[in-house]
C-alpha atoms as a PDB file:
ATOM      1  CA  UNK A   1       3.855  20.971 -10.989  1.00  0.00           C
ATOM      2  CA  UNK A   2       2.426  17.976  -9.362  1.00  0.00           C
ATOM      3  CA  UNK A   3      -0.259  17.746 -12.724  1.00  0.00           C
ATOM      4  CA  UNK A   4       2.582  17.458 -15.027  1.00  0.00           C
ATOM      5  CA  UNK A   5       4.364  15.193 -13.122  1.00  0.00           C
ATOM      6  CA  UNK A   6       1.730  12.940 -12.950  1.00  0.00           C
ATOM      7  CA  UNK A   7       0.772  13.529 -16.967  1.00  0.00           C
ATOM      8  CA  UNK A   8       4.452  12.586 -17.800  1.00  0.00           C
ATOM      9  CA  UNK A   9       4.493   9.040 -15.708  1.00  0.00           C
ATOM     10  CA  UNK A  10       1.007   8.446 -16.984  1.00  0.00           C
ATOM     11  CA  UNK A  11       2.367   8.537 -20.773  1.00  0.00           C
ATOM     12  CA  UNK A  12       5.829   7.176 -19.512  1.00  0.00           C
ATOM     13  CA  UNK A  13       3.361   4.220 -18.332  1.00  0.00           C
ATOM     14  CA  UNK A  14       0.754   4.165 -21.452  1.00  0.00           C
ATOM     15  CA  UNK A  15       4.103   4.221 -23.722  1.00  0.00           C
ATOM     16  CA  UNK A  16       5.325   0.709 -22.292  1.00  0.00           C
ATOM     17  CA  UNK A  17       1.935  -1.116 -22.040  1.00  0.00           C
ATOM     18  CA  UNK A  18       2.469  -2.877 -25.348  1.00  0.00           C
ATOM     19  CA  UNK A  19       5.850  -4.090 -24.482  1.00  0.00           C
ATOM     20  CA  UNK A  20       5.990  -7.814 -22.886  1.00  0.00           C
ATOM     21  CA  UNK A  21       8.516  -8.168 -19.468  1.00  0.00           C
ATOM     22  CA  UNK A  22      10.996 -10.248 -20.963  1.00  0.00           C
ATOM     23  CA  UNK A  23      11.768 -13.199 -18.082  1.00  0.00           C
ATOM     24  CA  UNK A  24      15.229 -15.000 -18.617  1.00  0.00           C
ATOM     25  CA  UNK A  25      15.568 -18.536 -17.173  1.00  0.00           C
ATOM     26  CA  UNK A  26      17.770 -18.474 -13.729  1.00  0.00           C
ATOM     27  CA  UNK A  27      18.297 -20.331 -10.494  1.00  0.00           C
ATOM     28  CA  UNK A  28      16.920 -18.103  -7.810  1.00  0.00           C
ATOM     29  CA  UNK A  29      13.607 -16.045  -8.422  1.00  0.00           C
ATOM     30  CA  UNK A  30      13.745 -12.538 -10.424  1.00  0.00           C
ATOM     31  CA  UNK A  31      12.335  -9.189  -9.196  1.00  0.00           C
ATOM     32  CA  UNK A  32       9.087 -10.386 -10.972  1.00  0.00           C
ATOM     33  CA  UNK A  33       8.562 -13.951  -9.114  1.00  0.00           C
ATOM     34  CA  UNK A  34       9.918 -11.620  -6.044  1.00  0.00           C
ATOM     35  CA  UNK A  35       7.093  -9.731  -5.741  1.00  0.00           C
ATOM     36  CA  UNK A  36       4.562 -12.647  -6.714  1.00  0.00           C
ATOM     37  CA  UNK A  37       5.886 -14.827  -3.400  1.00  0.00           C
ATOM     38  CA  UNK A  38       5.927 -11.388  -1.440  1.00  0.00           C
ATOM     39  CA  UNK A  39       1.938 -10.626  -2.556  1.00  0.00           C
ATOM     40  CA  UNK A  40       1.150 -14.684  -1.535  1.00  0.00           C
ATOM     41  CA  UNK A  41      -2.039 -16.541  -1.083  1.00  0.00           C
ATOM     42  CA  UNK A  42      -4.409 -14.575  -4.156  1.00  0.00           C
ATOM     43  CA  UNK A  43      -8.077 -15.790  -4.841  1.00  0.00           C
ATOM     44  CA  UNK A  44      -9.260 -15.699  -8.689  1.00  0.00           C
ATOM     45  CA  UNK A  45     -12.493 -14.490  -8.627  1.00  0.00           C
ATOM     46  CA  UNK A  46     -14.373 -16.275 -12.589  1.00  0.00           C
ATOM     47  CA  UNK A  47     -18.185 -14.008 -12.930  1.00  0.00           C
ATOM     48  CA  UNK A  48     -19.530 -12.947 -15.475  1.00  0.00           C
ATOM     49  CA  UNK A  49     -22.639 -13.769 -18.559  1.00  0.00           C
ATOM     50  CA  UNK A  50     -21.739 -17.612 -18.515  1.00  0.00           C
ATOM     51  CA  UNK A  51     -22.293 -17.458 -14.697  1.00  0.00           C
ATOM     52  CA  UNK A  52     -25.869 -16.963 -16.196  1.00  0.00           C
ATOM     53  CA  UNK A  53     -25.531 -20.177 -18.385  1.00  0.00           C
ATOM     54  CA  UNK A  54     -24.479 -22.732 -16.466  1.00  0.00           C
ATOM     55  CA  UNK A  55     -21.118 -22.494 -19.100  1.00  0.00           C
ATOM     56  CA  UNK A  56     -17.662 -22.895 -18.123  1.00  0.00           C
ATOM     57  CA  UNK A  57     -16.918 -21.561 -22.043  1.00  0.00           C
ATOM     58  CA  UNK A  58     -18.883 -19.993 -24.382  1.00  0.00           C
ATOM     59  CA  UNK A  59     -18.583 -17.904 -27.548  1.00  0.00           C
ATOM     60  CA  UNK A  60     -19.845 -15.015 -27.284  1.00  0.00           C
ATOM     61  CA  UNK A  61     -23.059 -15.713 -28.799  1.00  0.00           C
ATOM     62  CA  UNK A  62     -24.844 -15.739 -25.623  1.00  0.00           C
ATOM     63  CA  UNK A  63     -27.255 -12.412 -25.205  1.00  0.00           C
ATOM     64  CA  UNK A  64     -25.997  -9.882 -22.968  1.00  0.00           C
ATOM     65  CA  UNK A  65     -29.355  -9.713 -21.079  1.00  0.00           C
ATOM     66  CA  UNK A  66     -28.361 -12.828 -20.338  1.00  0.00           C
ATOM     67  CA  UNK A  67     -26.120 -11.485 -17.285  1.00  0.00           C
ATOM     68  CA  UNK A  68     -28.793 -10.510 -15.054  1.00  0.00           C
ATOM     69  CA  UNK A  69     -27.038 -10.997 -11.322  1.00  0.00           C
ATOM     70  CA  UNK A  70     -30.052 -10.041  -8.883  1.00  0.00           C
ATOM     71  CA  UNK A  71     -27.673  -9.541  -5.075  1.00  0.00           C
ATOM     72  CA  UNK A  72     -24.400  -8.669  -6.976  1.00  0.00           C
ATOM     73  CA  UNK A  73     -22.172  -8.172  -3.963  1.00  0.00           C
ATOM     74  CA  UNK A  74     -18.758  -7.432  -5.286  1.00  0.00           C
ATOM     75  CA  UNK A  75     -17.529  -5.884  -1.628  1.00  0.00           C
ATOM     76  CA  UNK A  76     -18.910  -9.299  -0.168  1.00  0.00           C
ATOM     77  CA  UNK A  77     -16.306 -11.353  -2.258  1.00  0.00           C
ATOM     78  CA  UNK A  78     -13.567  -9.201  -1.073  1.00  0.00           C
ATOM     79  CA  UNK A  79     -14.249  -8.822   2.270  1.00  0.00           C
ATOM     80  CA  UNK A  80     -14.784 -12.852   2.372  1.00  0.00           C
ATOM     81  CA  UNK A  81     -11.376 -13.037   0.676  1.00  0.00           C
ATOM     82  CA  UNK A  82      -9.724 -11.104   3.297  1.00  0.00           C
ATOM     83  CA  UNK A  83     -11.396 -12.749   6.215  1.00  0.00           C
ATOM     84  CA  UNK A  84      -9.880 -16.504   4.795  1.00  0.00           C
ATOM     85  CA  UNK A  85      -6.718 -14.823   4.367  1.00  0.00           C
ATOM     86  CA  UNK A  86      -6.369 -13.646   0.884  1.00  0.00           C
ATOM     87  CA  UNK A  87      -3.772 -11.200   0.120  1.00  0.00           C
ATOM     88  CA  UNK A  88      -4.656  -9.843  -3.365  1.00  0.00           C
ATOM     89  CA  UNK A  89      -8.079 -10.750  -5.712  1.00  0.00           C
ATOM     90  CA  UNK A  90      -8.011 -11.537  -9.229  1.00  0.00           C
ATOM     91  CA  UNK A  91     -10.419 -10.431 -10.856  1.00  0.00           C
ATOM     92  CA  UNK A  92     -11.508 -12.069 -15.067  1.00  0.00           C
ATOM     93  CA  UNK A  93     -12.625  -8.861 -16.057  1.00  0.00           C
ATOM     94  CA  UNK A  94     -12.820 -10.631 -19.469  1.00  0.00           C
ATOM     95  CA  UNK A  95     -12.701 -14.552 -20.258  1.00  0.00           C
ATOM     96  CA  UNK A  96     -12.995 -16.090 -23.811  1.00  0.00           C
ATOM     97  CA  UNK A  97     -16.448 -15.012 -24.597  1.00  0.00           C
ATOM     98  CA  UNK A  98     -15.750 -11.348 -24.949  1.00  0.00           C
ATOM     99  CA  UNK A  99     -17.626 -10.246 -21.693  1.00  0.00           C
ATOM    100  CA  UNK A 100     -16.727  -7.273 -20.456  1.00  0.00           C
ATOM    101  CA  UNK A 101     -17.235  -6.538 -16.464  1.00  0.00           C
ATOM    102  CA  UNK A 102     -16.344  -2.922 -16.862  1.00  0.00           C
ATOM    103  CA  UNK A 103     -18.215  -0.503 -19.646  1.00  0.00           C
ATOM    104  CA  UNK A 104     -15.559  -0.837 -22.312  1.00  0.00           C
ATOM    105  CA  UNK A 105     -16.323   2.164 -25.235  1.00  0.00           C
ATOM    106  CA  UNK A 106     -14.570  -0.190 -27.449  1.00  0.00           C
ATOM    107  CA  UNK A 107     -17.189  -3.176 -27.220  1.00  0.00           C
ATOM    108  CA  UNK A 108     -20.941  -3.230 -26.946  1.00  0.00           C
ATOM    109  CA  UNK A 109     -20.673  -7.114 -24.937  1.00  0.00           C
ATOM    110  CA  UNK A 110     -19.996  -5.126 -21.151  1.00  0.00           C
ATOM    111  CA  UNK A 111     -22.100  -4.569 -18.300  1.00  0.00           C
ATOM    112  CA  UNK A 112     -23.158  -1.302 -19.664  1.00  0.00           C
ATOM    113  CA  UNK A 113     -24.815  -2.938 -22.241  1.00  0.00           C
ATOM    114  CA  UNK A 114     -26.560  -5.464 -19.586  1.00  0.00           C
ATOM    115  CA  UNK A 115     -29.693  -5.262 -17.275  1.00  0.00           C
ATOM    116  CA  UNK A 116     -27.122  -4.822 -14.359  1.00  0.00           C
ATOM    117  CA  UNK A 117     -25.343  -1.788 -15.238  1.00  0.00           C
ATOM    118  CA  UNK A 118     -22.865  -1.497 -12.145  1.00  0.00           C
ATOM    119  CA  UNK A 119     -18.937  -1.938 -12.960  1.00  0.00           C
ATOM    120  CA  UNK A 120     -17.920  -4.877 -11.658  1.00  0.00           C
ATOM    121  CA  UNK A 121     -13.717  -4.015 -11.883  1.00  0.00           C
ATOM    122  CA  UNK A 122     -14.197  -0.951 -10.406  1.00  0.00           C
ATOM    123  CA  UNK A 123     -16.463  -2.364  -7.340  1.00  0.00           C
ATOM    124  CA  UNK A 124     -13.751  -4.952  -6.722  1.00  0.00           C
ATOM    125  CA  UNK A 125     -11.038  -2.665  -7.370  1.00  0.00           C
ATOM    126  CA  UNK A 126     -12.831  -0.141  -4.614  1.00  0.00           C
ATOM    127  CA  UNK A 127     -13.211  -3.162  -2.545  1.00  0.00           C
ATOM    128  CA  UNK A 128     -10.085  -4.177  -2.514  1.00  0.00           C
ATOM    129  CA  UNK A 129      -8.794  -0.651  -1.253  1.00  0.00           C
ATOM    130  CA  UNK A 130     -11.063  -0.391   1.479  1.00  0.00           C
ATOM    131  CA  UNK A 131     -10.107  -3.684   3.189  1.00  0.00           C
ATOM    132  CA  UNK A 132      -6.396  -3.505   2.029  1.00  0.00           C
ATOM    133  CA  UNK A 133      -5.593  -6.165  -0.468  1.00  0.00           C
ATOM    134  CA  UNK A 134      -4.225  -6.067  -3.661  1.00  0.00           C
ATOM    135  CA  UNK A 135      -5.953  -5.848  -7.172  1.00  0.00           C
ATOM    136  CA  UNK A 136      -4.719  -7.865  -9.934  1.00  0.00           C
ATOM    137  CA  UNK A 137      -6.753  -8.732 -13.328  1.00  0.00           C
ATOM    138  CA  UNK A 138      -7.105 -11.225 -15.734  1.00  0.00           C
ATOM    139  CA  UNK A 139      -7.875 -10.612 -19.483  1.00  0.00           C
ATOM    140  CA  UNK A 140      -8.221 -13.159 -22.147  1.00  0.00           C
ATOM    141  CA  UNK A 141      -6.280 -12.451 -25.278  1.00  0.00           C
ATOM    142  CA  UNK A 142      -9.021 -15.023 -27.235  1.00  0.00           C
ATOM    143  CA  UNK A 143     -12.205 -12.972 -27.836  1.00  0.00           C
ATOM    144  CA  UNK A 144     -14.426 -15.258 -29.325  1.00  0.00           C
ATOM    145  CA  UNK A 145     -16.616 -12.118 -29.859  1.00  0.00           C
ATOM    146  CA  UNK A 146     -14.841  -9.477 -30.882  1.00  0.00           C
ATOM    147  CA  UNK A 147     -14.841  -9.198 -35.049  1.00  0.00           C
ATOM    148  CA  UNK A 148     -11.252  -8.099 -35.524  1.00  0.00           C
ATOM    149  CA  UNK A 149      -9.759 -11.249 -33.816  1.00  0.00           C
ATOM    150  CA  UNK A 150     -10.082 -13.239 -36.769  1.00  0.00           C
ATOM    151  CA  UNK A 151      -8.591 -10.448 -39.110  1.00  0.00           C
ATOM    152  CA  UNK A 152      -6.044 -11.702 -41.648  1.00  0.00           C
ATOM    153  CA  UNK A 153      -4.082  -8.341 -39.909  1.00  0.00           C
ATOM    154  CA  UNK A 154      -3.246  -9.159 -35.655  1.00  0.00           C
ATOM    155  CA  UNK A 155      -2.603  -5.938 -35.768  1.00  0.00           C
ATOM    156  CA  UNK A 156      -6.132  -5.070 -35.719  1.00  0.00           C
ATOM    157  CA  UNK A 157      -6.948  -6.879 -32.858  1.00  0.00           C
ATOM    158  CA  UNK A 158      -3.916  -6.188 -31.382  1.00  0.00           C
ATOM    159  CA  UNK A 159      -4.984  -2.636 -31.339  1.00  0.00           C
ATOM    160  CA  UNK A 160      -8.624  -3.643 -29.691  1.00  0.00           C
ATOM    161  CA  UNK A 161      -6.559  -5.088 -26.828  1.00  0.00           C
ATOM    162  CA  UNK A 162      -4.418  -2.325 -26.117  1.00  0.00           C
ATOM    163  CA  UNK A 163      -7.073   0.096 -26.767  1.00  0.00           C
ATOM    164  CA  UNK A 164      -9.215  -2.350 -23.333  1.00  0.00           C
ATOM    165  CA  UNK A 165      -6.083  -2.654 -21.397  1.00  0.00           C
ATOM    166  CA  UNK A 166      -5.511   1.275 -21.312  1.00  0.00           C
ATOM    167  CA  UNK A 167      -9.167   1.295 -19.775  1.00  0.00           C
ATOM    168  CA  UNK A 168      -8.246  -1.294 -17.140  1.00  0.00           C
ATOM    169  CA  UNK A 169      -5.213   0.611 -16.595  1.00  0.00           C
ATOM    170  CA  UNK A 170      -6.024   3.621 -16.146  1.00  0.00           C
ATOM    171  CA  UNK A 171      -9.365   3.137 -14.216  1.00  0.00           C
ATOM    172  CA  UNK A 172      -8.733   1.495 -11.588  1.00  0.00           C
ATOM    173  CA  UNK A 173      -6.212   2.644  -9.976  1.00  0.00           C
ATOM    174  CA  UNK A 174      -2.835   0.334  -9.081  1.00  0.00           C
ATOM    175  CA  UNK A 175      -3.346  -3.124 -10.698  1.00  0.00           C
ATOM    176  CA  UNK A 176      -0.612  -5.601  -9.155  1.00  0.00           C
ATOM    177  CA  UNK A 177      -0.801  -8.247 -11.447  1.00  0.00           C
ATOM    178  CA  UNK A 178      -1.601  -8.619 -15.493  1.00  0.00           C
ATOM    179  CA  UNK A 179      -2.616 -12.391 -16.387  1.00  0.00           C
ATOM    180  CA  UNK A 180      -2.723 -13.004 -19.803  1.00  0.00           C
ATOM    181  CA  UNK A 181      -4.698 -16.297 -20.784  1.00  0.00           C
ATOM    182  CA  UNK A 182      -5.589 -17.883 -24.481  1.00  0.00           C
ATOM    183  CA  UNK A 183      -3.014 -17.256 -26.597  1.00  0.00           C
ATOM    184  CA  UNK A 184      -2.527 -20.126 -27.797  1.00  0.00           C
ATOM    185  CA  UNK A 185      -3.737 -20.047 -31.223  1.00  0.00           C
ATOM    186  CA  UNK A 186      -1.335 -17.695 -32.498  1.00  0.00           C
ATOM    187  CA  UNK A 187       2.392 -17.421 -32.481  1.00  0.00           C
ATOM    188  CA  UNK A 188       4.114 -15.153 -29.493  1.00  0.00           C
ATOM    189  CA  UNK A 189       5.370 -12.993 -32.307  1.00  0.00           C
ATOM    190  CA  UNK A 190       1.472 -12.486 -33.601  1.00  0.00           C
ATOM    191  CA  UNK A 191       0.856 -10.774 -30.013  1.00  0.00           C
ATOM    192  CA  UNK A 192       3.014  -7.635 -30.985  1.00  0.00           C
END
């Protein structure tokens, strides 16, 4: 019983992914902004291969063995975040370059492909849990990388991005917060 409970909210949950929160102008805060004051002070936390580079962008040209982190410490970033009072950690488990932190089967430009194998969302997310603060993640919607971004069809990208934020979702357990950056070289309707 408990099993197909759980199977019907996951595909309850998989089912709305591609559908945006609609937020309507007001004068107080909605549910949404709600819980965002309630979760409070959050740290972003910005790693990954141009950490390697000395980059603040790049575009995806850079070599994977390229991220090469020799004391990666993910629990050490959380438990620093929760000792100067952090409530939840954001994690850019993917920033303009295409960079995976996580072993994405839909991308060969991850950690799995690197010299450092370990998954970075999942030792933050873990970290997170054990010293109780909340996991959110950031994902760029500009892949400089990925192929299919520059289709004449957004669709095919579109379907790329879902396809990534189903791993993230389902991974990782609860994920608090979803921030979307770099889409703003197409149209809102372009997103799907």
């Amino acid at each position: 019983m408990n099993k197909t409970l759980f199977f019907i909210a996951l595909c309850l949950g998989l089912a709305t992914l591609g559908q945006a929160q609609v937020q309507q102008p007001g004068n107080k805060p909605n549910q949404a902004q709600k819980e965002m004051i309630k979760r409070g002070y959050g740290m972003f936390m910005h790693f990954g291969v141009n950490t390697f580079t000395d980059m603040e962008w790049s575009d995806g040209s850079i070599p994977v063995e390229k991220y090469n982190p020799t004391q990666l410490d993910p629990d050490q970033w959380v438990r620093t975040a929760r000792d100067a009072g952090f409530r939840y950690v954001l994690l850019i488990t993917k920033h303009h370059d295409g960079f995976c932190l996580w072993d994405s089967k839909y991308t060969d430009y991850d950690v799995a492909a690197s010299p450092v194998k370990t998954d970075v969302v999942k030792a933050v997310s873990d970290a997170c849990k054990k010293y109780g603060l909340d996991f959110a993640i950031y994902y760029s919607l500009w892949d400089r990388k990925e192929p299919s971004y520059k289709d004449k069809d957004p669709q095919k990208y579109i379907d790329y991005m879902k396809n990534q934020l189903t791993e993230l979702f389902t991974k990782y357990g609860n994920i608090s917060e979803l921030w979307l950056d770099g889409g703003w070289d197409r149209q809102p309707d372009n997103w799907g």
